[in-house]
Protein backbone atom coordinates (compact mmCIF):
# COMPACT_ATOMS: atom_id res chain seq x y z
CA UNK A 1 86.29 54.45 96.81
CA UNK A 2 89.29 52.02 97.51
CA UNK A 3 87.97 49.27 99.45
CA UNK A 4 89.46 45.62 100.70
CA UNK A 5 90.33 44.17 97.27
CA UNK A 6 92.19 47.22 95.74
CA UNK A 7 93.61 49.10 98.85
CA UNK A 8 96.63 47.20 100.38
CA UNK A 9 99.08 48.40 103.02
CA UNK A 10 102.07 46.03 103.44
CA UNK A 11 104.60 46.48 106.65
CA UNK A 12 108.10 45.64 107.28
CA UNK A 13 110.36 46.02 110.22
CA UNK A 14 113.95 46.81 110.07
CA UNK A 15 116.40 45.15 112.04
CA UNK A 16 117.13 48.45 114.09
CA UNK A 17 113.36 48.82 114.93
CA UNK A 18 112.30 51.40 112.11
CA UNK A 19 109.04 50.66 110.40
CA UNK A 20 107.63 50.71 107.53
CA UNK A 21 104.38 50.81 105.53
CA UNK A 22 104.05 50.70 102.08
CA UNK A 23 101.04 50.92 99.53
CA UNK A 24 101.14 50.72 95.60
CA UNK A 25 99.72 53.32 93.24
CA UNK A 26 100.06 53.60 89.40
CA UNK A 27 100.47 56.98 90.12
CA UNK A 28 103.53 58.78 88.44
CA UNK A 29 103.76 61.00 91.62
CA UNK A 30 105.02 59.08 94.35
CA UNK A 31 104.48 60.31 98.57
CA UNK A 32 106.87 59.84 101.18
CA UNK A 33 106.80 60.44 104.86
CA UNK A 34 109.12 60.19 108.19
CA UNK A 35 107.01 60.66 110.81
CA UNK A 36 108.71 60.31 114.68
CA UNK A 37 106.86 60.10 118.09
CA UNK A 38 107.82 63.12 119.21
CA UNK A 39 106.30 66.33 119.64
CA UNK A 40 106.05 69.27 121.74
CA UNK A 41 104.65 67.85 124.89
CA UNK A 42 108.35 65.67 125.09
CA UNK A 43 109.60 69.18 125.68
CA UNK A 44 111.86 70.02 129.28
CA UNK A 45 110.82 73.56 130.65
CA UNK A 46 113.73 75.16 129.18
CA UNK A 47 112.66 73.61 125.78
CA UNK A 48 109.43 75.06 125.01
CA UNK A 49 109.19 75.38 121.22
CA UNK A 50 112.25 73.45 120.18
CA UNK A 51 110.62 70.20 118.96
CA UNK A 52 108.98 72.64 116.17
CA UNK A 53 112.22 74.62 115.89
CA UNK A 54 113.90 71.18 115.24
CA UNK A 55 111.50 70.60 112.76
CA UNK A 56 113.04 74.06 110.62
CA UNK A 57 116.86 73.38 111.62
CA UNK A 58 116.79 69.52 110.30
CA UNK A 59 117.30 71.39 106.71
CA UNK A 60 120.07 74.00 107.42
CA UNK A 61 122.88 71.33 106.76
CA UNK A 62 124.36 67.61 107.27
CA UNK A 63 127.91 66.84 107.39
CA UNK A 64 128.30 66.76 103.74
CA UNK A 65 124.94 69.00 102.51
CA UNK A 66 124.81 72.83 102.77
CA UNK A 67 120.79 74.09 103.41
CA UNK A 68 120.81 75.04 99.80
CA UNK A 69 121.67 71.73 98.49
CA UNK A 70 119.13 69.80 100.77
CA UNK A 71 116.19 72.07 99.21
CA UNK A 72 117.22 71.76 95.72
CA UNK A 73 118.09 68.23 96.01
CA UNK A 74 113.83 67.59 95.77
CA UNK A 75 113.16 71.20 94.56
CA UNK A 76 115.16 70.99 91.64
CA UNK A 77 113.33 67.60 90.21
CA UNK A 78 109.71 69.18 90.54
CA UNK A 79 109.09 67.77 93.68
CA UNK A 80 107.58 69.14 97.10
CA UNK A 81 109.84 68.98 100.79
CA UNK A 82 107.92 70.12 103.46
CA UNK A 83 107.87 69.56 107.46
CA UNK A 84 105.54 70.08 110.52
CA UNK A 85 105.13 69.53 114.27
CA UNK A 86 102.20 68.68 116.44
CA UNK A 87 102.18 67.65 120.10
CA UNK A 88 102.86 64.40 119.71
CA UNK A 89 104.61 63.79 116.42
CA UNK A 90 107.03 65.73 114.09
CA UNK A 91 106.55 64.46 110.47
CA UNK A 92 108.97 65.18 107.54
CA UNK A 93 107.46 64.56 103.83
CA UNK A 94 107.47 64.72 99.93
CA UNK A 95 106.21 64.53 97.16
CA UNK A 96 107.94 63.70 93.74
CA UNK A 97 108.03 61.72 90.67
CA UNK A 98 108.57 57.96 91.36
CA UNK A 99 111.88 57.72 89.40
CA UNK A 100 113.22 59.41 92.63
CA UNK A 101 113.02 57.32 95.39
CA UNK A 102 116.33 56.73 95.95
CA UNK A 103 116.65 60.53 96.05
CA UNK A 104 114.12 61.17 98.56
CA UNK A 105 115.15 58.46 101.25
CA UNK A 106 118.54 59.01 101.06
CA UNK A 107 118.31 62.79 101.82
CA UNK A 108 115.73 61.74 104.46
CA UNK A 109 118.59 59.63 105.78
CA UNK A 110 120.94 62.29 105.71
CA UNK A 111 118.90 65.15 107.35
CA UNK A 112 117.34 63.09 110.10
CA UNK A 113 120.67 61.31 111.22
CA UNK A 114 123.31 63.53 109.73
CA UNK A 115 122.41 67.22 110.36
CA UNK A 116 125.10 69.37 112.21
CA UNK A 117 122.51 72.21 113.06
CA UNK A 118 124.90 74.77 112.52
CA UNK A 119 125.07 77.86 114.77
CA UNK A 120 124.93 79.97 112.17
CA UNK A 121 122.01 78.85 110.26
CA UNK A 122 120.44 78.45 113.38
CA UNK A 123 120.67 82.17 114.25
CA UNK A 124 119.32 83.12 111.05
CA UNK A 125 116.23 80.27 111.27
CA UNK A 126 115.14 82.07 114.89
CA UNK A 127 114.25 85.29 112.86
CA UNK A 128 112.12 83.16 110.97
CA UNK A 129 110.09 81.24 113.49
CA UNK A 130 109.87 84.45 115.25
CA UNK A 131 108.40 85.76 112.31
CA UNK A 132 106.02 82.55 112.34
CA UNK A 133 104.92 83.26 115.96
CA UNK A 134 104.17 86.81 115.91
CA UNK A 135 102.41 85.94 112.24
CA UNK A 136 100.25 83.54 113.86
CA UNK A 137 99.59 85.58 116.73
CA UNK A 138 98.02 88.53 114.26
CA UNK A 139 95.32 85.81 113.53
CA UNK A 140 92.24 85.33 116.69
CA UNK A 141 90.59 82.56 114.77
CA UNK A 142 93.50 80.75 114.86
CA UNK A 143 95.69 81.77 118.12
CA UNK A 144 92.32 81.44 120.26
CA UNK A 145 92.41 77.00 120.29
CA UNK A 146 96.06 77.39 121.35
CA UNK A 147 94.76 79.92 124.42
CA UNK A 148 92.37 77.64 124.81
CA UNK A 149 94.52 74.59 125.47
CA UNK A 150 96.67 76.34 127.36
CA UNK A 151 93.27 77.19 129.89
CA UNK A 152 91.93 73.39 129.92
CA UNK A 153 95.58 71.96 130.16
CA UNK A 154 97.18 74.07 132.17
CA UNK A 155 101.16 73.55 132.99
CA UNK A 156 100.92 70.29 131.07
CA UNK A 157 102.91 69.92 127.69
CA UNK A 158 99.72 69.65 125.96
CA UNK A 159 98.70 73.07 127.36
CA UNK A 160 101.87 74.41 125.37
CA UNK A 161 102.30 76.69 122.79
CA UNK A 162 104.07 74.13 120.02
CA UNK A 163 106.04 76.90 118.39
CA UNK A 164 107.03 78.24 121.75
CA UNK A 165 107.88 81.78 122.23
CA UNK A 166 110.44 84.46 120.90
CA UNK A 167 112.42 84.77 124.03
CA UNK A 168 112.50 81.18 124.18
CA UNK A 169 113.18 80.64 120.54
CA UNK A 170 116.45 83.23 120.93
CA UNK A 171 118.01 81.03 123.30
CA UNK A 172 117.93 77.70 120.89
CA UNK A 173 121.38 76.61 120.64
CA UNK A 174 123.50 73.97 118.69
CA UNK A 175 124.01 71.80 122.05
CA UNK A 176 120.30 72.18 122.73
CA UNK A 177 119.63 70.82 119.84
CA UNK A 178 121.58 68.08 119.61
CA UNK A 179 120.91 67.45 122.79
CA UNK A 180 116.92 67.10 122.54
CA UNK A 181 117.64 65.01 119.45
CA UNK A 182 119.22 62.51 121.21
CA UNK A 183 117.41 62.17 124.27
CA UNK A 184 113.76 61.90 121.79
CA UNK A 185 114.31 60.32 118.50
CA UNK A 186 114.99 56.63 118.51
CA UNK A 187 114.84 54.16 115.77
CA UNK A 188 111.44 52.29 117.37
CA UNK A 189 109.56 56.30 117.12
CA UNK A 190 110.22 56.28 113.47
CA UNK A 191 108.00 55.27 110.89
CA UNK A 192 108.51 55.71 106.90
CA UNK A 193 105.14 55.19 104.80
CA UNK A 194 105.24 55.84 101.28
CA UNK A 195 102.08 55.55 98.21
CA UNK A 196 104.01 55.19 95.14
CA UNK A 197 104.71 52.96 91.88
CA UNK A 198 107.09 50.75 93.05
CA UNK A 199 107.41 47.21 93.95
CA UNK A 200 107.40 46.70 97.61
CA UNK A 201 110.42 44.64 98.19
CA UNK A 202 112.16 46.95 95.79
CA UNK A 203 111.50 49.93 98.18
CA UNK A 204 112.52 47.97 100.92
CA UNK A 205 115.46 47.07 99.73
CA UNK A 206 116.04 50.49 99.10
CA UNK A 207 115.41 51.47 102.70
CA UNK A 208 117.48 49.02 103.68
CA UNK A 209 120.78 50.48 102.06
CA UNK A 210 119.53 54.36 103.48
CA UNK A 211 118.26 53.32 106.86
CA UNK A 212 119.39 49.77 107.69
CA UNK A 213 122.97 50.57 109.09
CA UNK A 214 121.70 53.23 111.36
CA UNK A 215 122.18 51.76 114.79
CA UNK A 216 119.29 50.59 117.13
CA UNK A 217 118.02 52.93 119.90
CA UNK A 218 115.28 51.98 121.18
CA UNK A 219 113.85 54.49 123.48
CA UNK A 220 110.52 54.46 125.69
CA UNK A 221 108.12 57.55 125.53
CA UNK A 222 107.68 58.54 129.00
CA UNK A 223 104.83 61.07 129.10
CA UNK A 224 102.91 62.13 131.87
CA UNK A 225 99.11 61.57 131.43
CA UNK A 226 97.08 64.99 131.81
CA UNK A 227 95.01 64.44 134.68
CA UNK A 228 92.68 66.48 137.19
CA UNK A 229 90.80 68.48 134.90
CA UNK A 230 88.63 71.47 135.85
CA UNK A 231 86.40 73.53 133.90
CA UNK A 232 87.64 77.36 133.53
CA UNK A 233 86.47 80.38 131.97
CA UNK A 234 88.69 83.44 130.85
CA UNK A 235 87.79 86.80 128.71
CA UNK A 236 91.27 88.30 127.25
CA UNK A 237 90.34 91.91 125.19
CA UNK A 238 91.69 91.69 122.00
CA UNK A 239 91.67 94.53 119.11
CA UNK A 240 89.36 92.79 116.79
CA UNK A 241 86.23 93.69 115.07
CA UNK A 242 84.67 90.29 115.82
CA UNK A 243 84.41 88.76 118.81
CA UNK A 244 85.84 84.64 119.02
CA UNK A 245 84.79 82.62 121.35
CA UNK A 246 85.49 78.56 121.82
CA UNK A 247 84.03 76.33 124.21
CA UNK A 248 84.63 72.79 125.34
CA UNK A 249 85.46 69.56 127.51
CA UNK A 250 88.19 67.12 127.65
CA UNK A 251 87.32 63.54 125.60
CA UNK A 252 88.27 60.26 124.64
CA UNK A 253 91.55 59.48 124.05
CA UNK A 254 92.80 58.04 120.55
CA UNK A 255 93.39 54.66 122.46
CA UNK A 256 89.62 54.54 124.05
CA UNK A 257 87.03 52.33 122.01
CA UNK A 258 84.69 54.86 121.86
CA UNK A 259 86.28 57.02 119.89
CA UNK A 260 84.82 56.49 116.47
CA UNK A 261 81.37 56.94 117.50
CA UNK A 262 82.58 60.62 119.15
CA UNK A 263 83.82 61.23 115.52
CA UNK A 264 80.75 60.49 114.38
CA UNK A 265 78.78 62.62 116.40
CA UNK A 266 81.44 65.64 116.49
CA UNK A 267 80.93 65.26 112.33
CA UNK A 268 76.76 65.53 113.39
CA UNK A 269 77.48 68.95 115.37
CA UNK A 270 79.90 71.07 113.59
CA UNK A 271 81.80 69.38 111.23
CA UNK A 272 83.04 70.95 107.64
CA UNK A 273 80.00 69.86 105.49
CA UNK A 274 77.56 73.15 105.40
CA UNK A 275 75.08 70.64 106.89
CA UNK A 276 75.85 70.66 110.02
CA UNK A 277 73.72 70.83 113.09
CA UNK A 278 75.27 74.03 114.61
CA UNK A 279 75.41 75.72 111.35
CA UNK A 280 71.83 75.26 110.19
CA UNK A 281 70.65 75.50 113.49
CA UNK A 282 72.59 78.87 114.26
CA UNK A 283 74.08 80.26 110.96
CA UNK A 284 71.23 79.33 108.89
CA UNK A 285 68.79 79.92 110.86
CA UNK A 286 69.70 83.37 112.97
CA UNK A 287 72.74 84.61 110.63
CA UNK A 288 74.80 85.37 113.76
CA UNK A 289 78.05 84.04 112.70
CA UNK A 290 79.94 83.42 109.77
CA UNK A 291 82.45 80.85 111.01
CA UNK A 292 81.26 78.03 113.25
CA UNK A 293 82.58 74.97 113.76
CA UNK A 294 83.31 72.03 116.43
CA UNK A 295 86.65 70.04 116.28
CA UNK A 296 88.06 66.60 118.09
CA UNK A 297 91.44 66.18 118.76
CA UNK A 298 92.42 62.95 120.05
CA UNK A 299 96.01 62.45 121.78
CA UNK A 300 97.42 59.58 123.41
CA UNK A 301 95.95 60.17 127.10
CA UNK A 302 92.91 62.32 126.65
CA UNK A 303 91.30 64.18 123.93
CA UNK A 304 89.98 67.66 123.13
CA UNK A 305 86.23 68.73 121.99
CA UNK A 306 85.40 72.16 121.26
CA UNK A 307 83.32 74.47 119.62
CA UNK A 308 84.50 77.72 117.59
CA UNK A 309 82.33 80.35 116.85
CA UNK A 310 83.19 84.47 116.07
CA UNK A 311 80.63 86.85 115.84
CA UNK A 312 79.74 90.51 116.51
CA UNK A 313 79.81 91.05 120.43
CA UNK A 314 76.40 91.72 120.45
CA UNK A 315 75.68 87.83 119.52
CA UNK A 316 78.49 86.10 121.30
CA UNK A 317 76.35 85.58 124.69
CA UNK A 318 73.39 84.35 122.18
CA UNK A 319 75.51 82.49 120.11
CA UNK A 320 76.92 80.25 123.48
CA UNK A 321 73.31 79.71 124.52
CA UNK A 322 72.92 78.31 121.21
CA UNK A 323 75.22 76.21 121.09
CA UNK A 324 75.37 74.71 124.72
CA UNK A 325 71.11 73.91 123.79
CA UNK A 326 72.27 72.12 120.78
CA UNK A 327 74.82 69.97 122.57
CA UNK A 328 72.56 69.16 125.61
CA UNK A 329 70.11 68.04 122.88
CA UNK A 330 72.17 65.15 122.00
CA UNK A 331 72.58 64.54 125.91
CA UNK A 332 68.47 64.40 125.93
CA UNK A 333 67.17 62.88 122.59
CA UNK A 334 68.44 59.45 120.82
CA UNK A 335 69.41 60.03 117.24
CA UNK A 336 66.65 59.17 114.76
CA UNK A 337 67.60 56.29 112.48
CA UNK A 338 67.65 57.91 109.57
CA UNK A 339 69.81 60.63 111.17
CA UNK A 340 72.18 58.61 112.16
CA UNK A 341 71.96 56.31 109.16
CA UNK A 342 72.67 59.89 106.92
CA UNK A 343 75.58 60.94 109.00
CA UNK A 344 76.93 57.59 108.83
CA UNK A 345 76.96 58.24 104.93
CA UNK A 346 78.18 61.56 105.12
CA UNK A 347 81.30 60.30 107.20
CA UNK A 348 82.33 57.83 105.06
CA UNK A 349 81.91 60.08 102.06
CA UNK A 350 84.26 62.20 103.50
CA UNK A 351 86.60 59.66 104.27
CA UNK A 352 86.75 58.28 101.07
CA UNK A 353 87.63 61.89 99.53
CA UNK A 354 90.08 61.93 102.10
CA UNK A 355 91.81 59.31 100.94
CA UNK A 356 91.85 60.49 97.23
CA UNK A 357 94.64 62.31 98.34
CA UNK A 358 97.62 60.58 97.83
CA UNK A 359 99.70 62.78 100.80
CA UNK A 360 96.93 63.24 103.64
CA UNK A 361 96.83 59.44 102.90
CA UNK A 362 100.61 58.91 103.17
CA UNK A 363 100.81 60.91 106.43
CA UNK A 364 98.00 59.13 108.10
CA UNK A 365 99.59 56.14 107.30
CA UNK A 366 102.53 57.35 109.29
CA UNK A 367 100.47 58.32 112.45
CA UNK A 368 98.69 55.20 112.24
CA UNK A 369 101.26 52.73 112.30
CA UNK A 370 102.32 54.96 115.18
CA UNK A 371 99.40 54.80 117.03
CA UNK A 372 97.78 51.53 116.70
CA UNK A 373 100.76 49.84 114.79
CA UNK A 374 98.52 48.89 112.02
CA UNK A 375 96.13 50.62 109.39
CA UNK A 376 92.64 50.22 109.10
CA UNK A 377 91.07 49.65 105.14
CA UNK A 378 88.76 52.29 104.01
CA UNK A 379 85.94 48.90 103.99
CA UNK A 380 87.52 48.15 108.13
CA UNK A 381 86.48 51.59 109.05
CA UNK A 382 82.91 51.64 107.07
CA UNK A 383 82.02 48.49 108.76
CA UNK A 384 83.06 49.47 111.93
CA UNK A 385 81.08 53.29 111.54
CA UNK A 386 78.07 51.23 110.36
CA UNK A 387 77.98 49.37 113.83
CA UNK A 388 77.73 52.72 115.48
CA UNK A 389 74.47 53.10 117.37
CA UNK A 390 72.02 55.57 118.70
CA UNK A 391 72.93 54.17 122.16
CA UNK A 392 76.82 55.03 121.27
CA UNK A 393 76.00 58.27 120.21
CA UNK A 394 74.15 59.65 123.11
CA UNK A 395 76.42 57.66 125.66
CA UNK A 396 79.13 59.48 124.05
CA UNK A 397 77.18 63.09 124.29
CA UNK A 398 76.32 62.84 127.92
CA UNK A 399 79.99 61.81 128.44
CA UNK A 400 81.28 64.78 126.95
CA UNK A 401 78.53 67.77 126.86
CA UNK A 402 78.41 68.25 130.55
CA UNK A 403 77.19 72.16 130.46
CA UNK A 404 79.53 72.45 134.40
CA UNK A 405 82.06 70.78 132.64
CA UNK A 406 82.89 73.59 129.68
CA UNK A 407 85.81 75.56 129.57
CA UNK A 408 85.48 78.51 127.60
CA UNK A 409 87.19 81.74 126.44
CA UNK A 410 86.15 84.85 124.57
CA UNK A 411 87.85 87.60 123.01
CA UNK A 412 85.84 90.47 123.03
CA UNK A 413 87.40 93.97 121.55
């Protein structure tokens, strides 16, 4: 586990506003991320599903790179260029051998303040987010949390479909890019974290020459806070030999205090380890579903809990029951000390394997500096899960597992 004395993040601000974060490795694969405070929920009604389409069209050309020279220019040394797009934040990242640094940043440069979004490629790029949507749409387990934030949010951005639809995507222009660009990305949303061999104020200086002469725009995020929330319940038939199902309430935001200890307990209820409350307590122990699990997604205003679960259709009713009991029993009961002294354990396990890997790490750096403008040590957030209490816990449950307070939909075939 890197702790304190061997894990060091080191920051740097350039004159223009864009950030950066920087930790060494002796590694001879170096990471490197853009990540920008801007997502899908920044999107105007005629704009639904551009922020991710941006996200593809950033590598169809720059005024001096074709698309085929900005893929081999990373592809062709054995490295890794890859992109994606969340709500709230649109990330661009690598990974390559360290001897290319200057490589990587300065196509980063070119592609984030340089690309021409041709027409052309454009046209060709909405076949393949098309392709994308109507992919993802072939898969319940997947498409069902995107139904279901549309139900609990509603007409908010966050209720929106990030890769919007195809009628939508067809329309995507050149101006409409360009456009969107302008009006979102600004030199105080961007952050540039990198894990690597290399001396810090070497790669600063080298960030310096790609990104230092860019001009300052500073640019506030105005986004409207989701607010009046009401529980709602939907059934949409679906052609499927299992039924899906996925329940839950809105939660604590990723600025609120309590957040950590809802990790905790979300990690306690359904989180990947095969130890899990709701899968010993329903897959173990009645065999009614195969894949059941309970998520947290924290945003900047609110946050998301809910629980997954598909199943044959003669379970799903049982399999709700089941769950909503195991939920209220948090509400009820305090967690046993040794419980919560073995989950505590368990998180930071996790963590720490987490953090083995060198890109999750280098992209959570990104978000982080985003979020909180500063990163928490693997030994910060240990201490500060150890202080979690049984009082926390169940504060946190009764908060959030409010049986009137569920949303939920099903697809039954």
């Amino acid at each position: 586990m890197q702790l304190e004395s061997d894990l060091s993040y080191r920051q740097h601000k350039l004159s223009n506003g864009i950030r950066l974060v920087h930790r060494s490795t002796y590694s001879p694969v170096a990471h490197c991320a853009i990540t920008i405070n801007v997502g899908s929920r920044d999107e105007q009604p005629q704009e639904y599903g551009l922020a991710h389409f941006i996200e593809h069209s950033i590598f169809k050309g720059t005024e001096k790179r074709r698309s085929l020279h900005i893929l081999n220019r990373i592809d062709g040394v054995g490295g890794e260029l890859n992109a994606f797009t969340t709500k709230e934040e649109t990330c661009i990242y690598a990974s390559f051998l360290n001897k290319y640094h200057d490589r990587v940043l300065e196509l980063f440069s070119d592609i984030l303040f340089n690309s021409i979004f041709p027409q052309k490629e454009i046209d060709k790029e909405k076949i393949v987010v098309i392709d994308e949507i109507n992919s993802y749409e072939d898969n319940p387990s997947e498409l069902i949390f995107d139904d279901f934030e549309r139900l609990v949010f509603r007409q908010h951005g966050l209720g929106r479909y990030i890769l919007g639809t195809p009628k939508q995507v067809l329309n995507f222009s050149t101006d409409q890019i360009k456009s969107f660009v302008k009006r979102t990305y600004s030199t105080n949303s961007i952050v540039i974290s990198t894990i690597g061999a290399i001396d810090f104020d070497q790669w600063v200086g080298k960030c310096e020459k790609y990104f230092g002469s860019i001009k300052e725009d500073n640019k506030k995020i105005n986004r409207t806070p989701f607010k009046n929330y009401k529980p709602i319940k939907k059934i949409i038939p679906r052609d499927t030999y299992q039924s899906h199902v996925v329940l839950g309430n809105i939660a604590f935001s990723y600025k609120n205090k309590r957040k950590l200890a809802f990790s905790l307990l979300n990690n306690i209820i359904g989180g990947p380890a095969m130890n899990s409350r709701l899968n010993i307590k329903i897959r173990e122990k009645y065999g009614f579903t195969y894949s059941l699990e309970s998520n947290y997604t924290a945003y900047s205003d609110v946050g998301l809990f809910t629980v997954y679960a598909a199943t044959d259709e003669k379970y799903i009713d049982k399999t709700i029951n089941l769950i909503e009991k195991e939920l209220e029993y948090y509400c009820n009961n305090k967690i046993k000390p040794l419980n919560l002294n073995q989950a505590k354990q368990q998180l930071i396990g996790q963590l720490a394997i987490q953090y083995e890997n060198n890109q999750n790490e280098v992209l959570s750096m990104g978000k982080s500096i985003l979020n909180y403008n500063k990163i928490d040590t693997l030994l910060t957030t240990n201490q500060e899960i150890e202080k979690i209490t049984a009082e926390e816990i169940q504060e946190v449950a009764q908060k959030v597992f409010q049986k009137n307070k569920y949303s939920q939909i099903k697809y039954i075939h």
